[in-house]
Protein backbone atom coordinates (compact mmCIF):
# COMPACT_ATOMS: atom_id res chain seq x y z
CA UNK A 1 137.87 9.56 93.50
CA UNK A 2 135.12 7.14 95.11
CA UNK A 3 133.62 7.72 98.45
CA UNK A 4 131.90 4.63 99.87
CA UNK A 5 129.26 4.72 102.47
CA UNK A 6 128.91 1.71 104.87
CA UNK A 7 125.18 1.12 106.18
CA UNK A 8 123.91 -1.43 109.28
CA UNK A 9 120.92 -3.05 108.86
CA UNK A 10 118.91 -2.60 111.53
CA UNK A 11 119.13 1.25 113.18
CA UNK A 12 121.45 1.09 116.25
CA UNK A 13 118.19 1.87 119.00
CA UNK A 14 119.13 5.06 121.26
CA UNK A 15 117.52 5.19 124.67
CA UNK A 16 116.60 8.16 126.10
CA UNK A 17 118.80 9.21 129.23
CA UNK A 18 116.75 11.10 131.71
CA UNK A 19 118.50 14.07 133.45
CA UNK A 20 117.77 17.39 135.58
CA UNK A 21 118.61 20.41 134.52
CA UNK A 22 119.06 23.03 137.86
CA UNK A 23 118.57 26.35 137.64
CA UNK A 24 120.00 29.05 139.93
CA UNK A 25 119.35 33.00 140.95
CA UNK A 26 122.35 34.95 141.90
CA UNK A 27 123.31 38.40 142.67
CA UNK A 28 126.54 39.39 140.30
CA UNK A 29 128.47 38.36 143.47
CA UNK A 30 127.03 34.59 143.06
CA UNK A 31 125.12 35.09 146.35
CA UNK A 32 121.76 33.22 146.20
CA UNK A 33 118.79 35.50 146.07
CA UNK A 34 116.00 32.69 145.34
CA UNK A 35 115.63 29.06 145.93
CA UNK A 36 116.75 27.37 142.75
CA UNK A 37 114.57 25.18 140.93
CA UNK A 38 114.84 21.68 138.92
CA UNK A 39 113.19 20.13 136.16
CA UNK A 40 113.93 16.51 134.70
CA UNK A 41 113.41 15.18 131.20
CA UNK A 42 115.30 13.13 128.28
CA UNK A 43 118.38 14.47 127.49
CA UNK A 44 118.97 16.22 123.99
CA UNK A 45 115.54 17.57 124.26
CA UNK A 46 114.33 21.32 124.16
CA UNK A 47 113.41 22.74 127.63
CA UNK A 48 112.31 26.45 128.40
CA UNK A 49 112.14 28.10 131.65
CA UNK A 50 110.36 31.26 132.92
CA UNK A 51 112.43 34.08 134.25
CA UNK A 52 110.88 35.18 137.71
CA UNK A 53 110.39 38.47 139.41
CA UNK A 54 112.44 38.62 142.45
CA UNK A 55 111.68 41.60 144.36
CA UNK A 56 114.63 44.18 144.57
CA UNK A 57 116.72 42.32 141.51
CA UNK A 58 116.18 42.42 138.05
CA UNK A 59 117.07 39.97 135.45
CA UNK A 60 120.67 40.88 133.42
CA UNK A 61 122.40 37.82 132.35
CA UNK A 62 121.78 34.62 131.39
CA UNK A 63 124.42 32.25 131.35
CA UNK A 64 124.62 30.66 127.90
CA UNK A 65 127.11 27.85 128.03
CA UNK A 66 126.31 24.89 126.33
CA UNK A 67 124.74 22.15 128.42
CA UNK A 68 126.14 18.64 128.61
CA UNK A 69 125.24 15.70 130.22
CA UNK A 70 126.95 13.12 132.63
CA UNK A 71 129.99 11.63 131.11
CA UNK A 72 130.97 8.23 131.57
């Protein structure tokens, strides 16, 4: 058996896409109980966000589906 790689030579150059990522707080009903809140930056890059205190709630999910950018 042979396996052949095929190589370019010069690196195909990726440009960062820049994207928001929105973040919202509901009540298990899906009822807002906070303003939500935005933050931008290049997609495929790590982000982290705080959870807040919001009086008379308390945090008990986090949705954990994947995130995904605009398709064209």
């Amino acid at each position: 058996m042979t396996l052949t790689l095929h190589y370019d030579a010069n690196p195909v150059e990726t440009v960062p896409t820049t994207t928001q990522l929105t973040v919202n707080y509901v009540d298990r009903n899906g009822q807002p109980i906070a303003p939500s809140t935005t933050q931008s930056g290049d997609q495929g890059t790590k982000f982290s966000i705080d959870v807040p205190a919001i009086d008379g709630y308390r945090s008990v999910q986090i949705n954990h589906n994947p995130l995904r950018g605009p398709t064209t």
